[in-house]
Protein backbone atom coordinates (compact mmCIF):
# COMPACT_ATOMS: atom_id res chain seq x y z
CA UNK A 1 45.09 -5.15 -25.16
CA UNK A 2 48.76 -5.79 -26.16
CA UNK A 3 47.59 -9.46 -27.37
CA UNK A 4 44.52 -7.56 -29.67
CA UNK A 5 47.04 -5.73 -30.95
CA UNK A 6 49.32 -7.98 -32.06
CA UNK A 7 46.41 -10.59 -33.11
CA UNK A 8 45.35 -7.83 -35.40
CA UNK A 9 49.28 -6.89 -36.79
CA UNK A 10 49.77 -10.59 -37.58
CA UNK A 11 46.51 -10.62 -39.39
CA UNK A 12 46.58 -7.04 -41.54
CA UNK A 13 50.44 -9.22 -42.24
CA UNK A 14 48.42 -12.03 -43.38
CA UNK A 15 46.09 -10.43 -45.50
CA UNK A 16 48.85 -7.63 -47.45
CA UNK A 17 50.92 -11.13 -48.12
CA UNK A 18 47.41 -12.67 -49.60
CA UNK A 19 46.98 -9.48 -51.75
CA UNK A 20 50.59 -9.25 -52.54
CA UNK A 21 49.81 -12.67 -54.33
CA UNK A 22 46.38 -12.36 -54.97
CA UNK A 23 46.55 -12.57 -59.35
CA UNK A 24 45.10 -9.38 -61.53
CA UNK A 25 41.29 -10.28 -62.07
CA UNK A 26 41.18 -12.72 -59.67
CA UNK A 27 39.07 -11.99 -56.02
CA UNK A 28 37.95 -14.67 -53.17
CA UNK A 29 34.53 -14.78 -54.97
CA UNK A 30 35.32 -13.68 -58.27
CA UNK A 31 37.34 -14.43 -61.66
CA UNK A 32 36.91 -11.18 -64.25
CA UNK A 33 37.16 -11.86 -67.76
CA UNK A 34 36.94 -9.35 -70.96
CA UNK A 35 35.60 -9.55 -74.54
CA UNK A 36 36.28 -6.97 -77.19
CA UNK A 37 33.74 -8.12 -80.47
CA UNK A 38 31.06 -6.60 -82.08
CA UNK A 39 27.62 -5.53 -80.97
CA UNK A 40 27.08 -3.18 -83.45
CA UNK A 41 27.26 -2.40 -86.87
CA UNK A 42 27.30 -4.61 -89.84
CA UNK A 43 28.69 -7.51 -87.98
CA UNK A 44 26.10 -7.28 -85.01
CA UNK A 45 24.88 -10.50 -84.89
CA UNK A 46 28.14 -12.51 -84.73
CA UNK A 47 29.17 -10.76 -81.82
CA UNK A 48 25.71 -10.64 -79.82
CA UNK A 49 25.30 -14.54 -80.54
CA UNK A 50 28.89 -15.30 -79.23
CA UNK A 51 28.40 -13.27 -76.45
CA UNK A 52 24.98 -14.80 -75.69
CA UNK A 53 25.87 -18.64 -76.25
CA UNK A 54 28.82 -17.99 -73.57
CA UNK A 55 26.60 -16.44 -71.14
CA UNK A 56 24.33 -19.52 -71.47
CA UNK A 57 26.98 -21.09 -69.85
CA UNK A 58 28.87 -18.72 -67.09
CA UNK A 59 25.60 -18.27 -66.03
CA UNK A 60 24.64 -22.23 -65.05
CA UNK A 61 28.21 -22.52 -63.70
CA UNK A 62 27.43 -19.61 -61.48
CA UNK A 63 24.47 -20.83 -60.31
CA UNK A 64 25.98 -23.70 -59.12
CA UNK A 65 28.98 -21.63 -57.07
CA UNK A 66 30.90 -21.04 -59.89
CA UNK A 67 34.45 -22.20 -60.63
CA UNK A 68 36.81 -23.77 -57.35
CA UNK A 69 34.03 -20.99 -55.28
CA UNK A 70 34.40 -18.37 -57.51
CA UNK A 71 31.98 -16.78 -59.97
CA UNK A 72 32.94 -15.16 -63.25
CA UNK A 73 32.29 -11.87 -64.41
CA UNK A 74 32.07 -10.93 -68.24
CA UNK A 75 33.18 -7.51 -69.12
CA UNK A 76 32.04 -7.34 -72.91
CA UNK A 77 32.93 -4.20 -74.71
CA UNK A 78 31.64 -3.18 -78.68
CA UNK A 79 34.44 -2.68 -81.03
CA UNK A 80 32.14 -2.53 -84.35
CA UNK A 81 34.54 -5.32 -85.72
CA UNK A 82 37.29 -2.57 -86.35
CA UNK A 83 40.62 -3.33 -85.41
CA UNK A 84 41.65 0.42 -83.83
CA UNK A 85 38.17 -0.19 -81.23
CA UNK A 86 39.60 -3.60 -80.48
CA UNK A 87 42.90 -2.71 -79.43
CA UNK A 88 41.57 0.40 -77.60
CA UNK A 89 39.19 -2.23 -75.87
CA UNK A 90 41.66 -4.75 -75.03
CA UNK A 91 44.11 -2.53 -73.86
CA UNK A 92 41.51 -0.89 -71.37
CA UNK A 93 40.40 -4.59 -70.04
CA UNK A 94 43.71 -5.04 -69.13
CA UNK A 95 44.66 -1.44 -66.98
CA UNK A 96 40.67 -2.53 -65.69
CA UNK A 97 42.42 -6.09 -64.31
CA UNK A 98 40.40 -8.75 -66.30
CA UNK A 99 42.46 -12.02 -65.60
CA UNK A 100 42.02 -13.12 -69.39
CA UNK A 101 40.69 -12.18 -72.74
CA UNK A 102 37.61 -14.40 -74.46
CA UNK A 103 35.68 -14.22 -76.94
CA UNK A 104 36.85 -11.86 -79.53
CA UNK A 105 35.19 -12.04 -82.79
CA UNK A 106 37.30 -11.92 -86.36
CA UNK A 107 40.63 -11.73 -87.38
CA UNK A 108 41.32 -8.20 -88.12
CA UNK A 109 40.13 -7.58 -84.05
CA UNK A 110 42.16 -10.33 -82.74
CA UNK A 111 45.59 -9.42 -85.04
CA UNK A 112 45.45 -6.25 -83.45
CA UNK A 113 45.02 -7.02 -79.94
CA UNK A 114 47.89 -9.65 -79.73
CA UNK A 115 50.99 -7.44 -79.56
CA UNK A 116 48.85 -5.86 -76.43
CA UNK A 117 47.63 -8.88 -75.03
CA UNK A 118 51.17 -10.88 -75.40
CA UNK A 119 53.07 -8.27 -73.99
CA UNK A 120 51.05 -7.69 -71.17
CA UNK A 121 51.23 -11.72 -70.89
CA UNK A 122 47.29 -12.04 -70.81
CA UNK A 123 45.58 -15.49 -71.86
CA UNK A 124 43.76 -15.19 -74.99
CA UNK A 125 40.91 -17.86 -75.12
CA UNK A 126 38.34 -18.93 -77.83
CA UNK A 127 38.76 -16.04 -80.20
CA UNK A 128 35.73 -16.47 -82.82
CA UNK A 129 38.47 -16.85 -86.29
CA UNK A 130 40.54 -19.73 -88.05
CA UNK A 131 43.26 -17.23 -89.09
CA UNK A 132 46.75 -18.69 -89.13
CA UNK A 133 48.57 -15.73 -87.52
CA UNK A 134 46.84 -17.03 -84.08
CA UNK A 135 47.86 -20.20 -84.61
CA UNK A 136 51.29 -20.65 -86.27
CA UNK A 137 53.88 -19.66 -84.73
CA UNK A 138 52.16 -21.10 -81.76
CA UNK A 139 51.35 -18.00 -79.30
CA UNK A 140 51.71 -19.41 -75.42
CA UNK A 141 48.66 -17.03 -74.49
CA UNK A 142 46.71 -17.91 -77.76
CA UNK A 143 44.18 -20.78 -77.14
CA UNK A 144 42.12 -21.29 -80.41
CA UNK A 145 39.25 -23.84 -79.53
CA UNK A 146 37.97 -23.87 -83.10
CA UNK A 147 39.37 -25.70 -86.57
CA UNK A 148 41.03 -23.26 -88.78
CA UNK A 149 40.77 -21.37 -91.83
CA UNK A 150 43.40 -24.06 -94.04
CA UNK A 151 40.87 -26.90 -91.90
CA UNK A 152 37.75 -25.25 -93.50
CA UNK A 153 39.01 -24.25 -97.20
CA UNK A 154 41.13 -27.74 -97.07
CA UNK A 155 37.22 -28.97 -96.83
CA UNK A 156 35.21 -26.90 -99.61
CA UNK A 157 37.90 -27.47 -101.62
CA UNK A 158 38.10 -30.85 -101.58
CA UNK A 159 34.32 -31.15 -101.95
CA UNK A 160 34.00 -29.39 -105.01
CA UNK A 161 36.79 -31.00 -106.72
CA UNK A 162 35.25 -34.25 -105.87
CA UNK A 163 32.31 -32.66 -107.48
CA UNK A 164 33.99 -31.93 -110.59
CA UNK A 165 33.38 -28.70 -109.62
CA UNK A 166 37.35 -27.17 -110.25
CA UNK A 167 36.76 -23.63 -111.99
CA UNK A 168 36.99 -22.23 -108.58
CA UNK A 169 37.05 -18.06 -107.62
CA UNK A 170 37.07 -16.52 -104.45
CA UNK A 171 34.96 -13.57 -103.35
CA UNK A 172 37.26 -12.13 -100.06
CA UNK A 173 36.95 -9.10 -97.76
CA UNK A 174 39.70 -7.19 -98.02
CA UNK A 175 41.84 -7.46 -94.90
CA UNK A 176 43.33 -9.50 -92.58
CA UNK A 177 40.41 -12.50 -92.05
CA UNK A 178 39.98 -12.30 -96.63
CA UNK A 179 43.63 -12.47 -97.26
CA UNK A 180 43.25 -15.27 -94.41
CA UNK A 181 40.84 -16.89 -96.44
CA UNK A 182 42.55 -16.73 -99.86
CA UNK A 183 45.12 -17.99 -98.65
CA UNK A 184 43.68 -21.47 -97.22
CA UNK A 185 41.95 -21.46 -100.77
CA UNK A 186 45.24 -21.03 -102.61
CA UNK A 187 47.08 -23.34 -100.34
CA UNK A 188 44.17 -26.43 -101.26
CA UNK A 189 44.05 -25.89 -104.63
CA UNK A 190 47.99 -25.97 -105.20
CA UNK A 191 47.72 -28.94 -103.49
CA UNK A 192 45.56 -30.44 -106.12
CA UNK A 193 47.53 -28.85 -109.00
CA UNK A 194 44.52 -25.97 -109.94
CA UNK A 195 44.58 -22.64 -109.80
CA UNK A 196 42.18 -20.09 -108.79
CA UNK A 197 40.11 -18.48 -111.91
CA UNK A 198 39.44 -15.25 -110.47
CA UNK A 199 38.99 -12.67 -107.46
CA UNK A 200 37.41 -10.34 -106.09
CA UNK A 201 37.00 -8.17 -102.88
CA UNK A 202 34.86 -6.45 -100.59
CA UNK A 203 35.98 -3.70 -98.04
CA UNK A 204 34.95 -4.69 -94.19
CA UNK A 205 31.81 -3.36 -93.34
CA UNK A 206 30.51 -2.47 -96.68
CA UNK A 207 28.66 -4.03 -99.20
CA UNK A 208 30.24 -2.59 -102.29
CA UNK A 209 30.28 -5.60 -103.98
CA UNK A 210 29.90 -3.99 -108.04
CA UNK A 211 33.41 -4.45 -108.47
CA UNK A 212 33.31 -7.78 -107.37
CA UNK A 213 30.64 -9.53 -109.37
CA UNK A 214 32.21 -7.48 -112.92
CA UNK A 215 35.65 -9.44 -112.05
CA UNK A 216 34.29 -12.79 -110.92
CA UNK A 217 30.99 -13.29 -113.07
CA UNK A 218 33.13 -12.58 -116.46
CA UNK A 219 34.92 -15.80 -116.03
CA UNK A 220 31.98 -17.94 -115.23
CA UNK A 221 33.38 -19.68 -112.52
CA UNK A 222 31.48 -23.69 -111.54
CA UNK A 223 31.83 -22.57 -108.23
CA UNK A 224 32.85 -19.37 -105.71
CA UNK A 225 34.42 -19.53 -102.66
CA UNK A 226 33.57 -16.55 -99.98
CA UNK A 227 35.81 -15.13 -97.32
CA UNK A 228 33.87 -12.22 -95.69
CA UNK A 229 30.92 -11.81 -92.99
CA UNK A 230 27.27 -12.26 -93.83
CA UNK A 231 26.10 -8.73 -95.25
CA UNK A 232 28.65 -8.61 -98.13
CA UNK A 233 28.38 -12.29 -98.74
CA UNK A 234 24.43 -12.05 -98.75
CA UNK A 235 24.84 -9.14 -101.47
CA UNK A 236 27.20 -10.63 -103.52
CA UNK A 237 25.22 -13.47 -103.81
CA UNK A 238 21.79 -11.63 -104.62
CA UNK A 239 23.97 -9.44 -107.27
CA UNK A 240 25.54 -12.30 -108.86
CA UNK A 241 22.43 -14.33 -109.12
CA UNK A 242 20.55 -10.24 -110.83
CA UNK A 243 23.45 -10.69 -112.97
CA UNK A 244 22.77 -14.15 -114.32
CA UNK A 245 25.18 -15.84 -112.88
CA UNK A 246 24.58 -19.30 -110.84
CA UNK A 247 27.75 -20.88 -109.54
CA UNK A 248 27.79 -23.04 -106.53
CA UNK A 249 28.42 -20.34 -103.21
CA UNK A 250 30.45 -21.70 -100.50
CA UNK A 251 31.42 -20.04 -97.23
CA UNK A 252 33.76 -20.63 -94.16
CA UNK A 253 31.95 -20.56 -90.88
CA UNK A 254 32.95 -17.31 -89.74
CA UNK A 255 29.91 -15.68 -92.55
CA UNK A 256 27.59 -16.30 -89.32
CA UNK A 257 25.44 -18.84 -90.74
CA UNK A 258 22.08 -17.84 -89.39
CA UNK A 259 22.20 -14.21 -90.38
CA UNK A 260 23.24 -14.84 -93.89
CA UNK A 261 20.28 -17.05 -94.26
CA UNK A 262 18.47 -14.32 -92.67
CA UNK A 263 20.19 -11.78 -95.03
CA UNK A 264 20.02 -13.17 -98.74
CA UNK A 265 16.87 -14.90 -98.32
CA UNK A 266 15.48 -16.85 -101.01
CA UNK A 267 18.62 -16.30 -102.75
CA UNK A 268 20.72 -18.19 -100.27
CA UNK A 269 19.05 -21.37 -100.75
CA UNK A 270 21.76 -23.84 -102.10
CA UNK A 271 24.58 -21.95 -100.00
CA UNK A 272 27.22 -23.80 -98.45
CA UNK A 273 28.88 -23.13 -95.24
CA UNK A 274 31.17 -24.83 -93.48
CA UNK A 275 31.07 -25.69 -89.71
CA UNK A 276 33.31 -26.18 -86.91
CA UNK A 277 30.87 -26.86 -84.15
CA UNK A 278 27.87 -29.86 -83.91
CA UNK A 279 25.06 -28.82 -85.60
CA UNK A 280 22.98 -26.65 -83.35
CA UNK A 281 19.57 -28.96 -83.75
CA UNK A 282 21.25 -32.56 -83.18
CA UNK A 283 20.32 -33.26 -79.34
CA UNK A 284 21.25 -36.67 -80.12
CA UNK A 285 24.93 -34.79 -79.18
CA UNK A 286 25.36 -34.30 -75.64
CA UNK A 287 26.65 -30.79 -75.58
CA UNK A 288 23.64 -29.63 -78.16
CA UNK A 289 21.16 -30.42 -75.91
CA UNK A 290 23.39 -29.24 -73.07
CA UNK A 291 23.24 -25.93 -75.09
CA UNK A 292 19.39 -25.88 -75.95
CA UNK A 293 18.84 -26.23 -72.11
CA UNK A 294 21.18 -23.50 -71.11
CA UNK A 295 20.49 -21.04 -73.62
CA UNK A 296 17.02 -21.33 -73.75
CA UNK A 297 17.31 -20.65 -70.08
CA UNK A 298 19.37 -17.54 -70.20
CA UNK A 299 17.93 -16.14 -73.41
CA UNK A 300 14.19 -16.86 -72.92
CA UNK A 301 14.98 -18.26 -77.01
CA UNK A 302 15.22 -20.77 -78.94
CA UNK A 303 16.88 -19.13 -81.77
CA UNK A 304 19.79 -21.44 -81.45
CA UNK A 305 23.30 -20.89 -84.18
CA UNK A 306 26.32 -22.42 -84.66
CA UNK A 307 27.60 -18.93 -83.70
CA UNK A 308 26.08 -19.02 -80.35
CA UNK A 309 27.05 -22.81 -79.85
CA UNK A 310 30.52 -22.05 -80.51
CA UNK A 311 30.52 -19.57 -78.06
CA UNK A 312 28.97 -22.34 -75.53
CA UNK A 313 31.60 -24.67 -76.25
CA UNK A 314 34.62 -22.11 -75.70
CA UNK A 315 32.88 -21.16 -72.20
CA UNK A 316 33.35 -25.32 -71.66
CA UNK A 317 36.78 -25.10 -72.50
CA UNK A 318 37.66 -21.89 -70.46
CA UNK A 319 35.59 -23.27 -67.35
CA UNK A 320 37.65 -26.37 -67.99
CA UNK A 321 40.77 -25.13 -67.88
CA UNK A 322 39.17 -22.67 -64.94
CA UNK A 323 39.00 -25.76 -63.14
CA UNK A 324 41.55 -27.49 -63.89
CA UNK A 325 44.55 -24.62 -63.14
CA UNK A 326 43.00 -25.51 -59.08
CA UNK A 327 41.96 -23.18 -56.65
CA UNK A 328 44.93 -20.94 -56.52
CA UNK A 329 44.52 -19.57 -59.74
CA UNK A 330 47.09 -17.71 -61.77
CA UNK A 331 47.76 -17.04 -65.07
CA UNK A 332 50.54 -19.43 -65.47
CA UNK A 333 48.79 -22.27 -63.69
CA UNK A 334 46.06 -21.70 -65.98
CA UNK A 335 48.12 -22.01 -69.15
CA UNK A 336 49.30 -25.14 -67.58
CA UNK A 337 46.23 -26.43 -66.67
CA UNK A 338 44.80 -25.62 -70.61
CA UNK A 339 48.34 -27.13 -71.94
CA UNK A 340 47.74 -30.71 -70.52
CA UNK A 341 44.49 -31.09 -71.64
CA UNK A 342 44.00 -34.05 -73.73
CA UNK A 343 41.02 -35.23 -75.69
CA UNK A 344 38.89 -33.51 -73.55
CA UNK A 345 35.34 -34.10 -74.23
CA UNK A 346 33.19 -31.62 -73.45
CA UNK A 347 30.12 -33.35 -74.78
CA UNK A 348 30.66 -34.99 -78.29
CA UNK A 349 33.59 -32.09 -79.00
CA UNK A 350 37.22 -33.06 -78.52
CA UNK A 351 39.43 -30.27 -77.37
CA UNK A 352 43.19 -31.20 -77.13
CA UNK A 353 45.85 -28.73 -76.19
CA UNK A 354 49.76 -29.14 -75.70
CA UNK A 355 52.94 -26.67 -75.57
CA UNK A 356 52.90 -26.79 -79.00
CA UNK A 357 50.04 -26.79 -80.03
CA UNK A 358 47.03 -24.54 -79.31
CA UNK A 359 44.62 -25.36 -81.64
CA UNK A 360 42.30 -27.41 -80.14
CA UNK A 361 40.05 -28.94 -82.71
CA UNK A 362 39.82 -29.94 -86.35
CA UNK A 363 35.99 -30.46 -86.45
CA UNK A 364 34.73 -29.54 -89.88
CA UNK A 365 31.77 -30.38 -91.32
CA UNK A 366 29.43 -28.87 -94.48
CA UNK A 367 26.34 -27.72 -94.28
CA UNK A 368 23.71 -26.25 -97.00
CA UNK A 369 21.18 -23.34 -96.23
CA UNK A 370 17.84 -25.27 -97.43
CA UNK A 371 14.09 -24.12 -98.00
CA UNK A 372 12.82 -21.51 -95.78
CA UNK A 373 16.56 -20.69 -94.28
CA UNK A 374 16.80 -24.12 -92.48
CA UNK A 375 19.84 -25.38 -92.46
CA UNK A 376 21.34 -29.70 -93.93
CA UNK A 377 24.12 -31.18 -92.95
């Protein structure tokens, strides 16, 4: 009896030293991570497709035992894309114990969250913006898979100058991810010795757009550069075109490409947008036709979007690094573990990471919304 007893003393020891250890979000079977983006609301659709391009992916790596034998769990909560929701969000993921943050969609949401998530020292993974102020100063819980905003306006700019296209404007939502914007446009056309003709704005979540189309159309720009998501893009494009005026419409990635096909319609045809993930109908590139497979799977779709694709690929990256930071797995291993990853392919996408720098790719390419909302490269 006295053995049993202290057989079971040395073993309740054991297991209060094990949970003593034992990291927030982070059980023998399971690894708990949270999202804050939107699932409603005017900006819907870019949070749904992240959401559902990352499941795509949990999901198969569950299937087949999950990460060093443990399974994750997404906690997604709907912040409407306003910044107040997204802090309230991220602040109750962490007092919930989620052992990191993915996912979050725009740049108002994510600016708002960091002062939480950095002081609580909580990764921050694959956050769906290009903004600078997650990138630079570099942010040791801040892991941006995507190119950013200065990667994407550095492009359109270039292309339209190469165009002869250089009576540039910019249409830009009036926060945060706009002034974002604006200022990757200003920053590539001082490079080039132009300046920008005129601009106008939008207010998040609205598509008050009146004001903008008086200020912009009047100067008859060749060509107008767009900083906002797909609703207010779509109507300044359909009341610009009413108005008579036909300049060439360009867009970072961030519009959500699919819906603002969708969303302007016949009037979107000749739209540019730029990308920073493979286009989502090559499977001549290994992690597209990983993607098809997968999502197709989990969706029971095959209403594939660069949206949901990028949300595939940061699930790759996050698994990686998963992986990587071993089987005891803390926070700080796992910065580690993401720090030293170099050139990592994760199927025709490079990722790189180091201590300082946490931007892990400068993929960019254009693409053009065509006839029937089908998108060129």
């Amino acid at each position: 009896m006295r053995q049993a007893l202290d057989r079971l003393a040395v073993f309740l020891l054991a297991m209060t030293a094990v949970m003593a250890h034992a990291e927030t979000g982070v059980t023998p079977t399971t690894i708990v991570i949270g999202q804050s983006a939107a699932f409603s609301g005017p900006a819907q659709a870019l949070g749904n497709d992240m959401r559902a391009g990352a499941l795509a992916y949990f999901q198969s790596v569950n299937a087949a035992g999950g990460v060093n034998g443990r399974k994750i769990e997404l906690r997604s909560l709907d912040d409407g894309y306003e910044p107040d929701r997204a802090a309230a969000n991220t602040k109750k993921l962490i007092d919930d114990g989620v052992f990191l943050l993915f996912g979050y969609v725009g740049t108002p949401t994510s600016n708002a969250s960091k002062p939480i998530f950095t002081a609580a020292r909580v990764p921050f993974v694959g956050p769906f913006t290009g903004a600078e102020s997650l990138r630079n100063p570099v942010n040791r819980y801040i892991f941006n898979v995507r190119a950013s905003y200065f990667d994407e306006t550095e492009k359109i700019v270039g292309q339209l100058v190469g165009q002869t296209l250089d009576r540039i404007a910019v249409f830009y939502q009036n926060d945060d991810y706009g002034k974002a914007g604006l200022a990757g446009v200003e920053r590539a056309m001082q490079k080039r010795n132009l300046k920008i003709v005129a601009t106008g704005t939008v207010e998040r979540n609205t598509v008050d757009v009146a004001g903008a189309v008086a200020a912009i159309g009047t100067t008859e720009p060749q060509a107008v550069v767009m900083i906002s998501a797909y609703k207010s893009v779509a109507a300044f494009i359909k009341a610009m075109r009413a108005a008579g005026h036909n300049p060439q419409f360009m867009n970072v990635s961030f519009v959500g490409s699919k819906a603002l096909a969708q969303e302007s319609g016949p009037a979107g045809r000749g739209v540019g947008i730029t990308q920073v993930v493979p286009f989502p109908w090559n499977v001549a590139t290994p992690v597209v036709k990983e993607y098809q497979q997968l999502y197709t799977a989990s969706s029971k779709k095959d209403d594939y979007s660069f949206t949901s694709l990028e949300g595939f690929i940061s699930a790759k990256v996050l698994v990686e690094g998963l992986r990587r930071a071993g089987p005891d797995l803390t926070r700080e291993k796992f910065i580690a573990a993401m720090e030293n990853m170099r050139d990592v392919d994760v199927g025709g996408f490079l990722v790189t990471f180091s201590p300082t720098n946490h931007s892990g790719s400068k993929f960019v390419e254009l693409t053009v919304i065509g006839k029937d909302e089908r998108f060129l490269r």
